[in-house]
C-alpha atoms as a PDB file:
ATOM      1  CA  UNK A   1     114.957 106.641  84.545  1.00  0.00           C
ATOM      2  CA  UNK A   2     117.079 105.601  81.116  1.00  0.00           C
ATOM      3  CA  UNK A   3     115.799 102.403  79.981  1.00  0.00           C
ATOM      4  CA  UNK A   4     117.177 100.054  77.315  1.00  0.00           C
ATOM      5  CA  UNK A   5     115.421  96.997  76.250  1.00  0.00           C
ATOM      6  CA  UNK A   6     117.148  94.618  73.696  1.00  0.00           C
ATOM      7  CA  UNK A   7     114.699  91.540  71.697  1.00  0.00           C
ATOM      8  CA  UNK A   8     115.347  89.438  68.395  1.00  0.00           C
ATOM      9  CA  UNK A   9     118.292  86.952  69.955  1.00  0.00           C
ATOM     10  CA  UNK A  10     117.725  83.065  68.838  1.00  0.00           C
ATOM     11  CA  UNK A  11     119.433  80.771  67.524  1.00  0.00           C
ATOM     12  CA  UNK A  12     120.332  80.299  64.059  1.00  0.00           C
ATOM     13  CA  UNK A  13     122.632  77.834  61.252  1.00  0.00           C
ATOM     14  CA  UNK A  14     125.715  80.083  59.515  1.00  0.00           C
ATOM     15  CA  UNK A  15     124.853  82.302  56.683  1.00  0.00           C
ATOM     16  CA  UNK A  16     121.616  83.341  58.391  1.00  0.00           C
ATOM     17  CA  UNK A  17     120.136  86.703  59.289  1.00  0.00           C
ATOM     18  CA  UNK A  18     118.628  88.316  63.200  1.00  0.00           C
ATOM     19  CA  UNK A  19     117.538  91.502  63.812  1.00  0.00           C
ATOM     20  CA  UNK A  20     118.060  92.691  66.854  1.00  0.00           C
ATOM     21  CA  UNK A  21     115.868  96.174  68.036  1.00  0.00           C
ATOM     22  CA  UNK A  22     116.616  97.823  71.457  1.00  0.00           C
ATOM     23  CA  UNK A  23     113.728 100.242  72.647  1.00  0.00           C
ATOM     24  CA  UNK A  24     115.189 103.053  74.503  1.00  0.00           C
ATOM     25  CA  UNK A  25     113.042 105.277  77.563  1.00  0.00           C
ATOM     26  CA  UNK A  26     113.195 108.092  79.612  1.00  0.00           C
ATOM     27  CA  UNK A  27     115.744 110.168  77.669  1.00  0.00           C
ATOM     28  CA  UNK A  28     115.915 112.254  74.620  1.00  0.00           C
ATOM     29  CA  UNK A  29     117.321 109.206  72.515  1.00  0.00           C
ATOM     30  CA  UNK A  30     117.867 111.062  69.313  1.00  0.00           C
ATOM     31  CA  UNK A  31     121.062 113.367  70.885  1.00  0.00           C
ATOM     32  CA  UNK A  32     122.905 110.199  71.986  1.00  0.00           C
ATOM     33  CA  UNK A  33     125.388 108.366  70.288  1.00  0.00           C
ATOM     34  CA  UNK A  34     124.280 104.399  70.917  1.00  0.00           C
ATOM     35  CA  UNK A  35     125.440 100.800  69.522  1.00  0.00           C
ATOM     36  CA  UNK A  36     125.829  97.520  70.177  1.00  0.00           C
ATOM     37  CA  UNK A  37     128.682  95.649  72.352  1.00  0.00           C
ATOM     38  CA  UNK A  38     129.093  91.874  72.704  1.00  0.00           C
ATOM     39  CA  UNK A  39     130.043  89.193  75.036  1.00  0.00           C
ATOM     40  CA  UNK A  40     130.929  85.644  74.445  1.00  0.00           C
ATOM     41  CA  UNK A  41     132.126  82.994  77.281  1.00  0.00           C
ATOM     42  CA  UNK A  42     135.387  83.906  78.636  1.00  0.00           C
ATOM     43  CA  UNK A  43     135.788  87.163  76.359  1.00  0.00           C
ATOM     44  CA  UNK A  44     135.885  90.403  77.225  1.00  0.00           C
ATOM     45  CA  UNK A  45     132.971  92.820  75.992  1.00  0.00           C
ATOM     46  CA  UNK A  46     133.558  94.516  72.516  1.00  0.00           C
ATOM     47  CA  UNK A  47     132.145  97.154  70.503  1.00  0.00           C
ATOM     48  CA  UNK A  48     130.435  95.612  67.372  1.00  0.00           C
ATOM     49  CA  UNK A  49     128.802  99.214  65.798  1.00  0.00           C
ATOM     50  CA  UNK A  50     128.469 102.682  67.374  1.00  0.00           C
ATOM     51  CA  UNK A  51     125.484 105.128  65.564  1.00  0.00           C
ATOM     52  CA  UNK A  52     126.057 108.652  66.038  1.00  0.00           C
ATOM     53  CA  UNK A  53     123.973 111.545  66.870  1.00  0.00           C
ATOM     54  CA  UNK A  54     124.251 112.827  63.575  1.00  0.00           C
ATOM     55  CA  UNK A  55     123.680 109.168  61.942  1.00  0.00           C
ATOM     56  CA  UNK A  56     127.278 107.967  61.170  1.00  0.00           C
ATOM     57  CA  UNK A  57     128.064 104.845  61.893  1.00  0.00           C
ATOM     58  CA  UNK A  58     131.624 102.467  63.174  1.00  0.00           C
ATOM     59  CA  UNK A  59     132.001  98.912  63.153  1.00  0.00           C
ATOM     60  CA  UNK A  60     134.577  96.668  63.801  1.00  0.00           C
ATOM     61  CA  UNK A  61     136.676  95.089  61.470  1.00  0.00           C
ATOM     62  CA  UNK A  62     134.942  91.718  61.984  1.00  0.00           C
ATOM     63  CA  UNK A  63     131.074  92.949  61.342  1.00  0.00           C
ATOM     64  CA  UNK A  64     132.056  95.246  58.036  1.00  0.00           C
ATOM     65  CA  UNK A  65     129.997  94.307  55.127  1.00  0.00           C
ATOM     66  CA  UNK A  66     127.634  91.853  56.961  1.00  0.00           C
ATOM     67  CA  UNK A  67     126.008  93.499  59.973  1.00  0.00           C
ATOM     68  CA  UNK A  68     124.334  97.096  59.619  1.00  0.00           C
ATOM     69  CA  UNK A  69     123.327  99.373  62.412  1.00  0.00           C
ATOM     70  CA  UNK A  70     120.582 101.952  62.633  1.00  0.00           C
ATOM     71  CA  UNK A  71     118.292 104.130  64.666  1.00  0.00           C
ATOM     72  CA  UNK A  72     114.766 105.413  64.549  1.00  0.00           C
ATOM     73  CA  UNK A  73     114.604 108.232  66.298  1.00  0.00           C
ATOM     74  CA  UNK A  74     110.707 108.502  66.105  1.00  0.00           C
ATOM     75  CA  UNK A  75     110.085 105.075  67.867  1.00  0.00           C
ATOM     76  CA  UNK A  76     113.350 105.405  70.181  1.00  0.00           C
ATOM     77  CA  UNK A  77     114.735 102.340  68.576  1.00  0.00           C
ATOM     78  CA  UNK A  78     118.390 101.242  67.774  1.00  0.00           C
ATOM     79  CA  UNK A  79     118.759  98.395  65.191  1.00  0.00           C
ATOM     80  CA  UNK A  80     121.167  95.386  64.238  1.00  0.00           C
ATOM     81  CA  UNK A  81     120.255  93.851  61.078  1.00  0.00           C
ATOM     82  CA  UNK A  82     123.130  90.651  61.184  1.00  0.00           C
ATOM     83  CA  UNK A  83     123.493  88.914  57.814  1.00  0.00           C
ATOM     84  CA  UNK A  84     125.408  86.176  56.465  1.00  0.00           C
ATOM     85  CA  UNK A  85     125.916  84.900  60.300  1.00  0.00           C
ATOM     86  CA  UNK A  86     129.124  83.320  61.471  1.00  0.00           C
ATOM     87  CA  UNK A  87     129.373  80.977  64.529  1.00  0.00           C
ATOM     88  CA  UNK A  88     132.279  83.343  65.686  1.00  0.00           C
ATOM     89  CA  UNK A  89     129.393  85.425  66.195  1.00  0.00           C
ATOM     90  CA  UNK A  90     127.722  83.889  68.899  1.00  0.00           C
ATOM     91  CA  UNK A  91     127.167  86.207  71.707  1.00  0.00           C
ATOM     92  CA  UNK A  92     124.943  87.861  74.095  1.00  0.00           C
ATOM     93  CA  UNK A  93     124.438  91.201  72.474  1.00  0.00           C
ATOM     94  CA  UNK A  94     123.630  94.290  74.541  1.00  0.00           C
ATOM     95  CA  UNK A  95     122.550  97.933  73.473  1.00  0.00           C
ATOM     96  CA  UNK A  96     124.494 100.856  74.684  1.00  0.00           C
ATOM     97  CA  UNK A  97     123.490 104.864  75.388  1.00  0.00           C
ATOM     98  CA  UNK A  98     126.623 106.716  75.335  1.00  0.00           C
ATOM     99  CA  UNK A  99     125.081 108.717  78.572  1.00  0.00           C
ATOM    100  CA  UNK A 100     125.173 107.645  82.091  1.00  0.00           C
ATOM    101  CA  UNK A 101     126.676 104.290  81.616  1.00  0.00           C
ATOM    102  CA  UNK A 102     123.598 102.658  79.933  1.00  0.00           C
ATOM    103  CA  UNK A 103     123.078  99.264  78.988  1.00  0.00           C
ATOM    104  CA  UNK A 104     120.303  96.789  78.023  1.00  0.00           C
ATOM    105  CA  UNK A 105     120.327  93.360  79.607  1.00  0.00           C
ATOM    106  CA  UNK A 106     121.051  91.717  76.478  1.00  0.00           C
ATOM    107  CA  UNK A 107     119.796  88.928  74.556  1.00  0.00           C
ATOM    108  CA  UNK A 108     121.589  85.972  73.528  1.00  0.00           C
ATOM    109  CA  UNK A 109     122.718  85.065  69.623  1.00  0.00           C
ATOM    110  CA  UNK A 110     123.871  81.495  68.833  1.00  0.00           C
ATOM    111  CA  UNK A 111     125.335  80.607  65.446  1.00  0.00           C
ATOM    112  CA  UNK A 112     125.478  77.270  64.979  1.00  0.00           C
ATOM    113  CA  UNK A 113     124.913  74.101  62.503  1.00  0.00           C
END
């Protein structure tokens, strides 16, 4: 059974920094591509970075230059390092495994002053 578990939400003032992790189980993580999606209230889910198989990375227009995505494949971990944090930002984050449909159950970021 796939498992994806996302930690290292909280709250925090613009211009901060979270890390998010998301510890992945029962699958081979290193041959999927995976990333990170967001929700806020009222918005539709959206793709903030993808990691690929082969390490290449996507992000949206709005996360370019500030957030950075990356995987290690020896501990079954996906990363978000978030810096210079913008309320615009706030959002439950979730962790994705391009296989099967799988998500984590997210964890809640909230940018604010």
């Amino acid at each position: 059974q796939v498992q994806l578990v996302e930690s290292g939400g909280g709250s925090v003032q613009p211009g901060g920094s979270l890390r998010l992790s998301c510890d992945v189980s029962g699958i081979e993580f290193s041959r999927y591509r995976a990333g990170w999606h967001r929700q806020s209230p009222g918005q539709q889910r959206e793709m903030v970075a993808d990691i690929l198989a082969n390490g290449g990375t996507i992000y949206s227009d709005s996360v370019k230059g500030r957030f950075t995505i990356s995987r290690d494949n020896a501990k079954n971990t996906l990363y978000l390092q978030m810096n210079d944090l913008k309320p615009d930002d706030t959002a439950v984050y979730y962790c994705r495994l391009y296989w099967g449909g799988s998500w984590g159950q997210g964890t809640p970021v909230t940018v604010s002053s």
